[in-house]
PDB file of N, CA and C in Angstrom:
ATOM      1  N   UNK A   1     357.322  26.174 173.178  1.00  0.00           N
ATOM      2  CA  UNK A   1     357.323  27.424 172.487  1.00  0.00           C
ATOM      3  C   UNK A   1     357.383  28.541 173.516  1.00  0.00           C
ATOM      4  N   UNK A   2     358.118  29.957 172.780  1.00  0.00           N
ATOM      5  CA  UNK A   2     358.203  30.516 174.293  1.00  0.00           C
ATOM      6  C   UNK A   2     357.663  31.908 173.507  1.00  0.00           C
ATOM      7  N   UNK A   3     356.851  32.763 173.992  1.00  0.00           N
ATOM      8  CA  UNK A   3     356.599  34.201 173.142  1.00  0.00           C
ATOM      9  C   UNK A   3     356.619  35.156 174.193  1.00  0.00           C
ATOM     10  N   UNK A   4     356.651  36.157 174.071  1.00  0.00           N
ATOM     11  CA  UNK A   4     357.077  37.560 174.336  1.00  0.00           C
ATOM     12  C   UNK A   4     355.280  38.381 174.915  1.00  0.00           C
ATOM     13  N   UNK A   5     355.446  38.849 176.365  1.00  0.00           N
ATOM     14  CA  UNK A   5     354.370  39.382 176.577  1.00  0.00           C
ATOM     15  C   UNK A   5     353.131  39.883 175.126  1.00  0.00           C
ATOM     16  N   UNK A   6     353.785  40.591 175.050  1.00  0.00           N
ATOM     17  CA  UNK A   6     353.176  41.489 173.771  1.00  0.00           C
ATOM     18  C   UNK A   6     352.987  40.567 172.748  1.00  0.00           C
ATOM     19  N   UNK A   7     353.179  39.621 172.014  1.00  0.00           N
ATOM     20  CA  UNK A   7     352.470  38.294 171.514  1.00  0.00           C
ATOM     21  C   UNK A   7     351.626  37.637 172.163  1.00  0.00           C
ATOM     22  N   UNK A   8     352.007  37.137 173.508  1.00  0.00           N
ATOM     23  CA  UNK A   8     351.140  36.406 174.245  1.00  0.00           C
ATOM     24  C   UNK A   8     349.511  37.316 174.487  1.00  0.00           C
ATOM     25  N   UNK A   9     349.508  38.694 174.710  1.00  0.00           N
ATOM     26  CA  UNK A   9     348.453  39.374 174.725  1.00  0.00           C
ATOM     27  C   UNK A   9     347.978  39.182 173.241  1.00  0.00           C
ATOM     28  N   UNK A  10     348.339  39.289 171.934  1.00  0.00           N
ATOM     29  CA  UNK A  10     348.035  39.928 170.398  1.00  0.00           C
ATOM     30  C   UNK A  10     347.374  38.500 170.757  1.00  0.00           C
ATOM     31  N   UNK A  11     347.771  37.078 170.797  1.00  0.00           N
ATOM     32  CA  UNK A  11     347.745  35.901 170.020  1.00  0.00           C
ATOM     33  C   UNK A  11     347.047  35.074 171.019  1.00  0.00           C
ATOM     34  N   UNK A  12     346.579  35.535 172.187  1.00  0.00           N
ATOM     35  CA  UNK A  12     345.874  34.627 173.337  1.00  0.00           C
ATOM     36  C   UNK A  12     344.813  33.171 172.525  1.00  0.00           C
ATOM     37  N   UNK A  13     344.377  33.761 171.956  1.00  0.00           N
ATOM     38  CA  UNK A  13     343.026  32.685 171.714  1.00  0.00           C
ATOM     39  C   UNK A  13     344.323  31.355 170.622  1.00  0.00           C
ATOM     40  N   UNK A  14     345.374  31.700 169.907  1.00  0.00           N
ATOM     41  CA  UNK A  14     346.021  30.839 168.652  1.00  0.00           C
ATOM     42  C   UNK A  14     346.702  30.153 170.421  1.00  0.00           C
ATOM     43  N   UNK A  15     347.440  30.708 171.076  1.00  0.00           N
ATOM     44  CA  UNK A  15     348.421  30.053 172.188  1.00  0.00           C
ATOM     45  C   UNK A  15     347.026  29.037 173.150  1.00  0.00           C
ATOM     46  N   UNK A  16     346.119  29.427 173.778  1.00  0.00           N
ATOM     47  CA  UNK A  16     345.959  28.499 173.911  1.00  0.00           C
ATOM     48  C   UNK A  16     344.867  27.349 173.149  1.00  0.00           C
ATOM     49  N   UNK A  17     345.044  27.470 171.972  1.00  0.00           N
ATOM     50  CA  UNK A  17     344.601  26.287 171.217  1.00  0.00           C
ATOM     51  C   UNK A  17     345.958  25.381 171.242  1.00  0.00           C
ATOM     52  N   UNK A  18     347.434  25.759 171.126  1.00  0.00           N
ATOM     53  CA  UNK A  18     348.304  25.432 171.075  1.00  0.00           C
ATOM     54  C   UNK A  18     348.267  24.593 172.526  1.00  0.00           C
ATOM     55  N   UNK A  19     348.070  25.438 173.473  1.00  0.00           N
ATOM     56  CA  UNK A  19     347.905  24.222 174.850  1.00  0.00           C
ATOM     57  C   UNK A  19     346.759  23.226 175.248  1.00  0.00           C
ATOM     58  N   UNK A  20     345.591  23.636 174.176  1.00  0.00           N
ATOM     59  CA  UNK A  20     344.716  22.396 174.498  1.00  0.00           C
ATOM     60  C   UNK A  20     345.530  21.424 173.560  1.00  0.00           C
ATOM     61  N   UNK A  21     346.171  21.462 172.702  1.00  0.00           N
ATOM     62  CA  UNK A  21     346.173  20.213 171.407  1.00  0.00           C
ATOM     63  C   UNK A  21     347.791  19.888 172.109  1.00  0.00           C
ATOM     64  N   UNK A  22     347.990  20.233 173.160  1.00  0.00           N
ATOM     65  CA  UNK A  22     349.309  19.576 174.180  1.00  0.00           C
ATOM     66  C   UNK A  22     350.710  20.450 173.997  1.00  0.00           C
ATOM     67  N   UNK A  23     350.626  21.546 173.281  1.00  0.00           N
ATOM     68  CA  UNK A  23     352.204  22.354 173.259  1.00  0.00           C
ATOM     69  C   UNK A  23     352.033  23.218 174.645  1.00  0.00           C
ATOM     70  N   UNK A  24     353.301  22.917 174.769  1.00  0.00           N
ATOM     71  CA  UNK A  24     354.040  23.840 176.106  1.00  0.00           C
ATOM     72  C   UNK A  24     353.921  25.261 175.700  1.00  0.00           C
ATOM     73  N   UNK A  25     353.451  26.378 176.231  1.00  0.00           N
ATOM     74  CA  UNK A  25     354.023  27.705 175.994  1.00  0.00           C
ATOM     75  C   UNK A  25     353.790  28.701 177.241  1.00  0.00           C
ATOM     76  N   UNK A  26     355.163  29.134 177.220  1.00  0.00           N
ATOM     77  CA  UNK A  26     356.251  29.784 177.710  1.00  0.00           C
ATOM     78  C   UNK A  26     355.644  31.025 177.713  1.00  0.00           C
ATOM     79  N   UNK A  27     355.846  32.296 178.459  1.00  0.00           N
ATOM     80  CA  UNK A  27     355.351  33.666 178.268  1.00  0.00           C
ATOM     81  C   UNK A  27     356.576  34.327 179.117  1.00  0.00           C
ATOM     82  N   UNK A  28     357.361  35.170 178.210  1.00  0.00           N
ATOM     83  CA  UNK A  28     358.581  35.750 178.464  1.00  0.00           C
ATOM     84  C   UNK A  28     358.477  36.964 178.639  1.00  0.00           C
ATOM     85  N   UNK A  29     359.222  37.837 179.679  1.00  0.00           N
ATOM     86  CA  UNK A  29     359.700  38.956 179.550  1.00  0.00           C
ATOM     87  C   UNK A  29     361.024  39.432 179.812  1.00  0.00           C
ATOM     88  N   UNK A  30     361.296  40.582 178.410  1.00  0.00           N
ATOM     89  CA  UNK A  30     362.416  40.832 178.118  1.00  0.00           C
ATOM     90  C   UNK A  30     363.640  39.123 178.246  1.00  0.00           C
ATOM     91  N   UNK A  31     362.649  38.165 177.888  1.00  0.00           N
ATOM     92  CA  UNK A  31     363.938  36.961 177.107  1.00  0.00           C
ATOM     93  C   UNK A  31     363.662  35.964 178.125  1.00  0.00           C
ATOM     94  N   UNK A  32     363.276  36.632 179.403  1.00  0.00           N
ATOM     95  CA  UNK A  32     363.577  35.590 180.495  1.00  0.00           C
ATOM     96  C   UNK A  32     361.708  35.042 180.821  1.00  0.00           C
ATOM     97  N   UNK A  33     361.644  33.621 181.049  1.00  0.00           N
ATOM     98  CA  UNK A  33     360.301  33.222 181.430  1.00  0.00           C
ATOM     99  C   UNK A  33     359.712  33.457 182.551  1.00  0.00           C
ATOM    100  N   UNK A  34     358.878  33.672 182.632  1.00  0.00           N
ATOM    101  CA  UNK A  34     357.412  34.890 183.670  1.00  0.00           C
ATOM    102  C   UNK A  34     356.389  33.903 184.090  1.00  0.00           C
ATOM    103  N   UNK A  35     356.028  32.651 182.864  1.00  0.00           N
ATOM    104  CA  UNK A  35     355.122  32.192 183.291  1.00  0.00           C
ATOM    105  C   UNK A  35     354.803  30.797 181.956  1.00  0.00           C
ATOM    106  N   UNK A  36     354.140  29.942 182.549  1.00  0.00           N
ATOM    107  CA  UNK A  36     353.406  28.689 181.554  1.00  0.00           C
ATOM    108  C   UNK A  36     351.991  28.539 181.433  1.00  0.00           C
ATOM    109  N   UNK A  37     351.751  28.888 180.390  1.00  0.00           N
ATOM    110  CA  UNK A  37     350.324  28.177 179.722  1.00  0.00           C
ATOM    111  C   UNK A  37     350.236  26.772 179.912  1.00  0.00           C
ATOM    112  N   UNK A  38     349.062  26.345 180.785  1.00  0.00           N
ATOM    113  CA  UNK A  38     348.911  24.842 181.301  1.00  0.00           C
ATOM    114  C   UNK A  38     347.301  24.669 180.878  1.00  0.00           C
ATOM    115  N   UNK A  39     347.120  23.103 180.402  1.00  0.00           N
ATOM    116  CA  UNK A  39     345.834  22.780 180.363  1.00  0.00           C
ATOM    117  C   UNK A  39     345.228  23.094 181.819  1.00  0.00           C
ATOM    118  N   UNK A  40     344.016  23.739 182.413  1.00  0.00           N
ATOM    119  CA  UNK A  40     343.296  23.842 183.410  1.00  0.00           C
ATOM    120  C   UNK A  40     343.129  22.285 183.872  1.00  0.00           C
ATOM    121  N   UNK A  41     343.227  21.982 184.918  1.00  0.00           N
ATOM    122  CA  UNK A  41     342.859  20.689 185.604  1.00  0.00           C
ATOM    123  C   UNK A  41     341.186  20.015 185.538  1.00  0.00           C
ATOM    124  N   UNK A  42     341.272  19.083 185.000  1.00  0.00           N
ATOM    125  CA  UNK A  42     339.956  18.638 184.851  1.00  0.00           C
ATOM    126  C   UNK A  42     338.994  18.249 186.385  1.00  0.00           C
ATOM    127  N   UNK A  43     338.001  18.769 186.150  1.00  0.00           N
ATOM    128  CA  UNK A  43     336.761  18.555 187.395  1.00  0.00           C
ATOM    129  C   UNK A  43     336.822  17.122 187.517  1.00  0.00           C
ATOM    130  N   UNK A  44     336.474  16.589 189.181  1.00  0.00           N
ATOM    131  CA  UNK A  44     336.134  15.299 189.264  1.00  0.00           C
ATOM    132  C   UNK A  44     337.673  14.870 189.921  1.00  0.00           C
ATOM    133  N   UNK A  45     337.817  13.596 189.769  1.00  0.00           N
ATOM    134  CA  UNK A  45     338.586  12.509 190.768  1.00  0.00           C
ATOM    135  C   UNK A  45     340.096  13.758 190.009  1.00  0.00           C
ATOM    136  N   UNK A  46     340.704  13.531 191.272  1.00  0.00           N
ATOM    137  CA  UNK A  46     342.177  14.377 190.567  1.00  0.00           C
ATOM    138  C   UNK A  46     343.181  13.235 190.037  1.00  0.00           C
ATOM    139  N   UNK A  47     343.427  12.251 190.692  1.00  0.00           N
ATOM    140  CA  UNK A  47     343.966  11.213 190.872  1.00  0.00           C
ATOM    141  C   UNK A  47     344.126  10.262 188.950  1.00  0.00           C
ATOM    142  N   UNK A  48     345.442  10.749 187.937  1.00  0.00           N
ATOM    143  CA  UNK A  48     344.910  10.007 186.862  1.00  0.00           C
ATOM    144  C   UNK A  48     344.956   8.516 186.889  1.00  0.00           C
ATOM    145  N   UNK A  49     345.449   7.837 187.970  1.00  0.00           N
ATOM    146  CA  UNK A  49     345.558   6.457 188.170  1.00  0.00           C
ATOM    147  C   UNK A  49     344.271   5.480 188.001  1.00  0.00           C
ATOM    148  N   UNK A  50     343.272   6.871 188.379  1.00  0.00           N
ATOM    149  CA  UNK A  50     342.426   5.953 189.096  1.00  0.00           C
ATOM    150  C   UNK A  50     341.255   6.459 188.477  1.00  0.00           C
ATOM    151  N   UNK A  51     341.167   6.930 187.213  1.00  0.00           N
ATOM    152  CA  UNK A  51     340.471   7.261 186.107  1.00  0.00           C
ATOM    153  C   UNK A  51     339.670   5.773 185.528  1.00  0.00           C
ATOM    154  N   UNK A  52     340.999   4.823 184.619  1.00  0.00           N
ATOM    155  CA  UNK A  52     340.459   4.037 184.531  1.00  0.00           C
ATOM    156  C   UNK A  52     339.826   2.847 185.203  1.00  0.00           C
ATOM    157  N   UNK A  53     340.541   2.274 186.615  1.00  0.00           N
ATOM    158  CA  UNK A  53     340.269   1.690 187.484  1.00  0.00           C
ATOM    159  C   UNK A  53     340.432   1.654 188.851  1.00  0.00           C
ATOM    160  N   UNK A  54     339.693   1.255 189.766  1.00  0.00           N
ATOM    161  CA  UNK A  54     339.473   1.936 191.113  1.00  0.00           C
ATOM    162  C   UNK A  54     340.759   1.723 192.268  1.00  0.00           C
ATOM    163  N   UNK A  55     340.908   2.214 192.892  1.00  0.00           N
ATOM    164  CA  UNK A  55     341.806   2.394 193.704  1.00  0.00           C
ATOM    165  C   UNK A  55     342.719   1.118 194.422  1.00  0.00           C
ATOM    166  N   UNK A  56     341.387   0.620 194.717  1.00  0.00           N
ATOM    167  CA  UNK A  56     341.246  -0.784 195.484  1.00  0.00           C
ATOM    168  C   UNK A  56     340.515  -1.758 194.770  1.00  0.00           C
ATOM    169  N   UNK A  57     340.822  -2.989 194.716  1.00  0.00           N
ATOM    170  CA  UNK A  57     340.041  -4.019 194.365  1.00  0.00           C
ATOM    171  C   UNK A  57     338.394  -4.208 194.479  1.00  0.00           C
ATOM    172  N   UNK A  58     337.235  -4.564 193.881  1.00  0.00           N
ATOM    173  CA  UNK A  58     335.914  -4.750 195.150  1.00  0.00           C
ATOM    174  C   UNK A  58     336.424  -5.722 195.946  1.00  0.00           C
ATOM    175  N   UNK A  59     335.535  -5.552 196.946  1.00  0.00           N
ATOM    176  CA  UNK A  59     335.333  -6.694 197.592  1.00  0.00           C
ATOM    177  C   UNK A  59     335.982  -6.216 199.415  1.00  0.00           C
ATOM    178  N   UNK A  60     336.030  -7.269 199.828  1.00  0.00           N
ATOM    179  CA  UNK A  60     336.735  -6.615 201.579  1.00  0.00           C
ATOM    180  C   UNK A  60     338.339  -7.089 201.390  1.00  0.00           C
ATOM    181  N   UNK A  61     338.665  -7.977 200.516  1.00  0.00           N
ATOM    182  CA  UNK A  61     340.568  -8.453 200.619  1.00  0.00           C
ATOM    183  C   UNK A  61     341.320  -7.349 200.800  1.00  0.00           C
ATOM    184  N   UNK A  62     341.451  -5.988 200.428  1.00  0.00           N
ATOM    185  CA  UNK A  62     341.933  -5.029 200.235  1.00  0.00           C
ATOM    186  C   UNK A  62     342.258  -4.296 201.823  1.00  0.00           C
ATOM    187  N   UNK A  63     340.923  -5.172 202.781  1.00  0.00           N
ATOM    188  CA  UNK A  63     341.202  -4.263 204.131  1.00  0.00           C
ATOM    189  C   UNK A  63     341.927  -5.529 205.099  1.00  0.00           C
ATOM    190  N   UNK A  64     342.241  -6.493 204.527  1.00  0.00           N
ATOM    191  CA  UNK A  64     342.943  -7.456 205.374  1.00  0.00           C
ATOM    192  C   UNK A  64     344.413  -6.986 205.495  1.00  0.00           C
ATOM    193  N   UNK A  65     344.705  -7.813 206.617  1.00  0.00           N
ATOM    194  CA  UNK A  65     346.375  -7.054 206.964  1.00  0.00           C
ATOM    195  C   UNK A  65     347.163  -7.919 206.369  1.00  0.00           C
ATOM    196  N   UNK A  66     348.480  -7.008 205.609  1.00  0.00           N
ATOM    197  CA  UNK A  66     349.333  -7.986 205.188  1.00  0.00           C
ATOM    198  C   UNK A  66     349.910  -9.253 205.850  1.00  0.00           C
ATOM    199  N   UNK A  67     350.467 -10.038 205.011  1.00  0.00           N
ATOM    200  CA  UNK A  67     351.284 -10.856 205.762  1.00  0.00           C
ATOM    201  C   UNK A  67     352.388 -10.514 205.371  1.00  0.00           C
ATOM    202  N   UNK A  68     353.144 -10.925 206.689  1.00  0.00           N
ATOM    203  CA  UNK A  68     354.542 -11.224 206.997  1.00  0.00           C
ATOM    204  C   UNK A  68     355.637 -10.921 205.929  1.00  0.00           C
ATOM    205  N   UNK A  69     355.872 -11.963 204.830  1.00  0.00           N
ATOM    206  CA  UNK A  69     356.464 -11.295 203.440  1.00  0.00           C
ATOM    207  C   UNK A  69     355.919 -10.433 202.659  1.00  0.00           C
ATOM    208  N   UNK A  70     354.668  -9.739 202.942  1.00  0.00           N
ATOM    209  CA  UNK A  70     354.287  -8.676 202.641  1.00  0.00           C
ATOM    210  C   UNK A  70     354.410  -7.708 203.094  1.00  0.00           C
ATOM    211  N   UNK A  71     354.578  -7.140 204.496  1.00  0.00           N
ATOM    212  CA  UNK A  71     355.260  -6.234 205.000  1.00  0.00           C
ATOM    213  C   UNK A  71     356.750  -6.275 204.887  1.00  0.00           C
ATOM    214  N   UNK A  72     357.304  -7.392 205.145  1.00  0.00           N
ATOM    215  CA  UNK A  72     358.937  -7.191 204.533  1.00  0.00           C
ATOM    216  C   UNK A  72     359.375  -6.492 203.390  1.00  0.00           C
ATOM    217  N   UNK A  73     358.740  -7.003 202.621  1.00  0.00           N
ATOM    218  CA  UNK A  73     358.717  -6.199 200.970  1.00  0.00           C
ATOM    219  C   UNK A  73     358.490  -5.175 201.219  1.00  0.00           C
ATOM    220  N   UNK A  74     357.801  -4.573 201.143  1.00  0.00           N
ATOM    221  CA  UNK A  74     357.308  -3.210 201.711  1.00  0.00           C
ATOM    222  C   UNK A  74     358.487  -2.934 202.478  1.00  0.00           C
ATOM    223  N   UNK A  75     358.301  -3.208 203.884  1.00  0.00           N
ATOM    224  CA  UNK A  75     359.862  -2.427 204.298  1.00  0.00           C
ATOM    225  C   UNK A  75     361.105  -2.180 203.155  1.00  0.00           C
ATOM    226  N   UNK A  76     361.563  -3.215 202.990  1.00  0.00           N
ATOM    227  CA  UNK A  76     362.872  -3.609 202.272  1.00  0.00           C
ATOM    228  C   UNK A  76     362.576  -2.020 200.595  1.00  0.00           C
ATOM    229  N   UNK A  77     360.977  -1.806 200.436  1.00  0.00           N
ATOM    230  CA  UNK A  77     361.180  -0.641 199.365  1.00  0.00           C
ATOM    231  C   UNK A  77     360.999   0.499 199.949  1.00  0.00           C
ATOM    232  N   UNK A  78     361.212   0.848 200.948  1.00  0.00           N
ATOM    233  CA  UNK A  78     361.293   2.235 201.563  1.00  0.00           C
ATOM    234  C   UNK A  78     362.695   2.847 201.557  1.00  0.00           C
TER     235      UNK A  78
END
């Protein structure tokens, strides 16, 4: 959705209910876009990967060095 300074001031509190419940909106002047209404970034880990589960495995396997066809792979996706 895209609105016009002078809406975006009248209608602040309706626009961003519109961006908590996930709509995009746009804030235009004279036609052309100025700026986006974005959900604020949530406090805590930034990372959404790693919200539900941790980064690394437990345990120490995670700090062992690859092997051999494991670094190949790796190369070969760079």
């Amino acid at each position: 959705m895209q609105v016009n300074v002078h809406e975006a001031k009248s209608q602040l509190s309706r626009l961003l209910e519109l961006v908590e419940e996930g709509e995009s909106v746009i804030i235009a002047r004279h036609g052309q876009p100025v700026a986006e209404l974005v959900p604020a970034r949530q406090k805590g880990f930034p990372f959404g990967i790693a919200r539900g589960e941790p980064l690394v495995r437990p345990g120490d396997e995670w700090w062992q060095p690859m092997s051999d066809s494991e670094a190949e792979d790796w190369i070969e996706g760079q």
